[in-house]
N, C-alpha and C. Protein backbone atom coordinates (compact mmCIF):
# COMPACT_ATOMS: atom_id res chain seq x y z
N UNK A 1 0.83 -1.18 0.00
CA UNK A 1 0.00 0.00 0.00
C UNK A 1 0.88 1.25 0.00
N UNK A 2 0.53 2.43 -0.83
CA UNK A 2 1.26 3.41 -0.85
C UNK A 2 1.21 4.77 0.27
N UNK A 3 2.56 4.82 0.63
CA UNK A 3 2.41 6.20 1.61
C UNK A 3 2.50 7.51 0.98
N UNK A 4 1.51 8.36 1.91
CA UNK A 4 1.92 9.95 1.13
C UNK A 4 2.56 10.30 2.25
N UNK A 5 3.51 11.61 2.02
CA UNK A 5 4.45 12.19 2.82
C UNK A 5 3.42 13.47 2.89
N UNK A 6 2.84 14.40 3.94
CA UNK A 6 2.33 15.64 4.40
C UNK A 6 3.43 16.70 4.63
N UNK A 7 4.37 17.40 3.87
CA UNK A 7 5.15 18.64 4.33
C UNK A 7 4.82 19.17 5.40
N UNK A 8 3.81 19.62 5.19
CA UNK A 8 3.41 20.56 6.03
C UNK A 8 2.96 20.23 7.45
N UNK A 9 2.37 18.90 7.67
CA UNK A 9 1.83 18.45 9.06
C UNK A 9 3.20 17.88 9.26
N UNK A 10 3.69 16.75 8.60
CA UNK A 10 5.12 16.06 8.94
C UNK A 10 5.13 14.51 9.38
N UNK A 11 3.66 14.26 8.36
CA UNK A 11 2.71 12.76 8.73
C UNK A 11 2.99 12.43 7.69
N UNK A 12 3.34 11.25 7.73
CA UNK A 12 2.81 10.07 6.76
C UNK A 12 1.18 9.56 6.63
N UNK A 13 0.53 9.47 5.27
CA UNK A 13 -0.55 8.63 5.36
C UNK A 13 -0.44 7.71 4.58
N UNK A 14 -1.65 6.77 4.94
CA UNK A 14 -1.54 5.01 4.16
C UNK A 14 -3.00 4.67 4.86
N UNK A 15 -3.31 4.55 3.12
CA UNK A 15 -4.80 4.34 3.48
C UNK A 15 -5.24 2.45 3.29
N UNK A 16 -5.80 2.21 3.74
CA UNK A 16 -6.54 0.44 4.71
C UNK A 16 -7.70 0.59 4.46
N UNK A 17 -8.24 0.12 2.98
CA UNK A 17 -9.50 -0.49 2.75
C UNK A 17 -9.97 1.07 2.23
N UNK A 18 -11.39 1.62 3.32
CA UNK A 18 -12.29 3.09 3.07
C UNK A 18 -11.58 3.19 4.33
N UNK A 19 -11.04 3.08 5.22
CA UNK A 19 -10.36 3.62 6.34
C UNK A 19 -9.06 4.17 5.82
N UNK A 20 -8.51 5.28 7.04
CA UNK A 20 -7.09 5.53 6.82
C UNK A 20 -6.68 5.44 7.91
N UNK A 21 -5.59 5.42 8.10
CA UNK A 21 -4.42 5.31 9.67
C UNK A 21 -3.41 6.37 9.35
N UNK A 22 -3.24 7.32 9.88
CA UNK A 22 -1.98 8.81 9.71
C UNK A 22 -1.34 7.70 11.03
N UNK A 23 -0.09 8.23 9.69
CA UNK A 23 1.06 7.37 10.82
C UNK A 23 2.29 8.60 10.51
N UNK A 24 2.47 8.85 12.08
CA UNK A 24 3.63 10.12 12.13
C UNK A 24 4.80 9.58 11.75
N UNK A 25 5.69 10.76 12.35
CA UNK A 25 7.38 10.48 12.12
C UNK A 25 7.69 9.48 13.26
N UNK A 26 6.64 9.43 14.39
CA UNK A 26 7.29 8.57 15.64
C UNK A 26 6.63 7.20 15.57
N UNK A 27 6.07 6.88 14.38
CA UNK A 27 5.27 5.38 13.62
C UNK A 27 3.80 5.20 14.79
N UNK A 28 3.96 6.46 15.24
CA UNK A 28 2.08 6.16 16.22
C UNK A 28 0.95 6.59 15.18
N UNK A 29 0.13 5.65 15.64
CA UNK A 29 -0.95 6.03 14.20
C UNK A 29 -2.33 6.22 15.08
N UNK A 30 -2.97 7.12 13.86
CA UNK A 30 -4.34 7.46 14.62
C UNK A 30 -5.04 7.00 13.50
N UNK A 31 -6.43 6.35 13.67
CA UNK A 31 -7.25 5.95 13.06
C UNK A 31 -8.62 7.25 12.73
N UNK A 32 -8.66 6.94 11.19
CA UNK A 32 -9.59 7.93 11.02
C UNK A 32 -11.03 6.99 9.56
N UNK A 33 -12.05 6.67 10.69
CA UNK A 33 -13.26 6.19 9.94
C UNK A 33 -13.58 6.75 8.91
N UNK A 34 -13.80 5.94 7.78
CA UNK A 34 -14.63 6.83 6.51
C UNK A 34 -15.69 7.87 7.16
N UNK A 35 -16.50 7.31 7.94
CA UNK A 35 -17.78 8.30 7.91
C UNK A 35 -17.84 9.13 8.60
N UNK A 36 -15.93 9.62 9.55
CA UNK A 36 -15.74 10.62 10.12
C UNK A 36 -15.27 11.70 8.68
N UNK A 37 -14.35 11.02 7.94
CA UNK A 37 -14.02 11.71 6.34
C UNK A 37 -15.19 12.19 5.82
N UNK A 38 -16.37 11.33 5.24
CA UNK A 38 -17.74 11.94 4.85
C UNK A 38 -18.06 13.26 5.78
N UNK A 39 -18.43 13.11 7.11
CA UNK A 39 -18.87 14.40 7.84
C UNK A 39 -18.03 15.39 7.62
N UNK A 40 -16.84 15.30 7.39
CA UNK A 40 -15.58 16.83 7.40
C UNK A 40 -16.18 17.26 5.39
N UNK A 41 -15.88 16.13 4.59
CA UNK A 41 -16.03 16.33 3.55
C UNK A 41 -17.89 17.04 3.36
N UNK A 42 -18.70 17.01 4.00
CA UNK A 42 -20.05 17.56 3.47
C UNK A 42 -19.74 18.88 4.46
N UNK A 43 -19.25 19.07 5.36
CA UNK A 43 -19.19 20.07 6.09
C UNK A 43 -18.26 21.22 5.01
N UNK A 44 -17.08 20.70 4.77
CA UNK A 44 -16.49 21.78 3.54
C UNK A 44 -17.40 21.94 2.47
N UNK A 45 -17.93 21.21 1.89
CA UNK A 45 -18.76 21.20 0.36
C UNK A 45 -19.83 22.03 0.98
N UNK A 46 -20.69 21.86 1.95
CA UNK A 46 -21.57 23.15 2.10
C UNK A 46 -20.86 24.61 2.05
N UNK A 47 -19.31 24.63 2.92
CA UNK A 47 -19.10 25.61 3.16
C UNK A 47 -18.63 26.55 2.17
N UNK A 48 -17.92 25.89 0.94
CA UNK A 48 -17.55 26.19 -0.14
C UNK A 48 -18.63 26.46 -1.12
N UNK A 49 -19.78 25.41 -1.04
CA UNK A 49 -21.02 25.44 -1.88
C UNK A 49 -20.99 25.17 -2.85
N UNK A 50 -19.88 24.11 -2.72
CA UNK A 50 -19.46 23.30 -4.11
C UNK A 50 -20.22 21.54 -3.35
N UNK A 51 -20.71 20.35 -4.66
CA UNK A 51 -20.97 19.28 -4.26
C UNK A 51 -19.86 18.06 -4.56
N UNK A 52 -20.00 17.09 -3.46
CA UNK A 52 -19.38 16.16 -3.31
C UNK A 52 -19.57 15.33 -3.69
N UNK A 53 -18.46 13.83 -4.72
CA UNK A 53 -19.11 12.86 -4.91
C UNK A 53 -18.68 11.88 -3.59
N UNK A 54 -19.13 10.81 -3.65
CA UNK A 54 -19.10 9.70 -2.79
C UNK A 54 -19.62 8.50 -3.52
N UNK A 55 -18.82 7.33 -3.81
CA UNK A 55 -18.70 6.13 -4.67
C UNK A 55 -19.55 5.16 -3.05
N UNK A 56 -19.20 5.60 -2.12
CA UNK A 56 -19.83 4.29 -1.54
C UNK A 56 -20.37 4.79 -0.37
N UNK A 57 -20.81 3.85 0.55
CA UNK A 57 -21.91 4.09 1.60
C UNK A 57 -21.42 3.88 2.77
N UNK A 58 -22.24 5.01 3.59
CA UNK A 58 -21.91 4.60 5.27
C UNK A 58 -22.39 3.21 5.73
N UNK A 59 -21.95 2.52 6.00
CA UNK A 59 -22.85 1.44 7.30
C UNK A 59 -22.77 2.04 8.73
């Protein structure tokens, strides 16, 4: 699976399935749920007032 490097935060990410895990410089990782991603992602798209796609579904 491929990592991205973040400049600016100083994280690594590597995404697991519709989940992701940010894994820092000190290899501790925080888990971040798709349907916490969906809520940030409709929260910008209102705020911008631009629309979002989404290929798949919350359970």
């Amino acid at each position: 699976m491929p990592r991205v490097f973040d400049k600016q935060l100083g994280v690594y990410y590597k995404a697991y399935k519709t989940d992701i895990h940010k894994i820092k410089k000190d290899t501790s990782k925080k888990y971040i749920p798709l349907k916490s991603i969906i809520v940030d992602a409709e929260i910008l798209s209102a705020f911008l007032n631009v629309p979002i796609w989404h290929a798949g579904s919350i359970n």
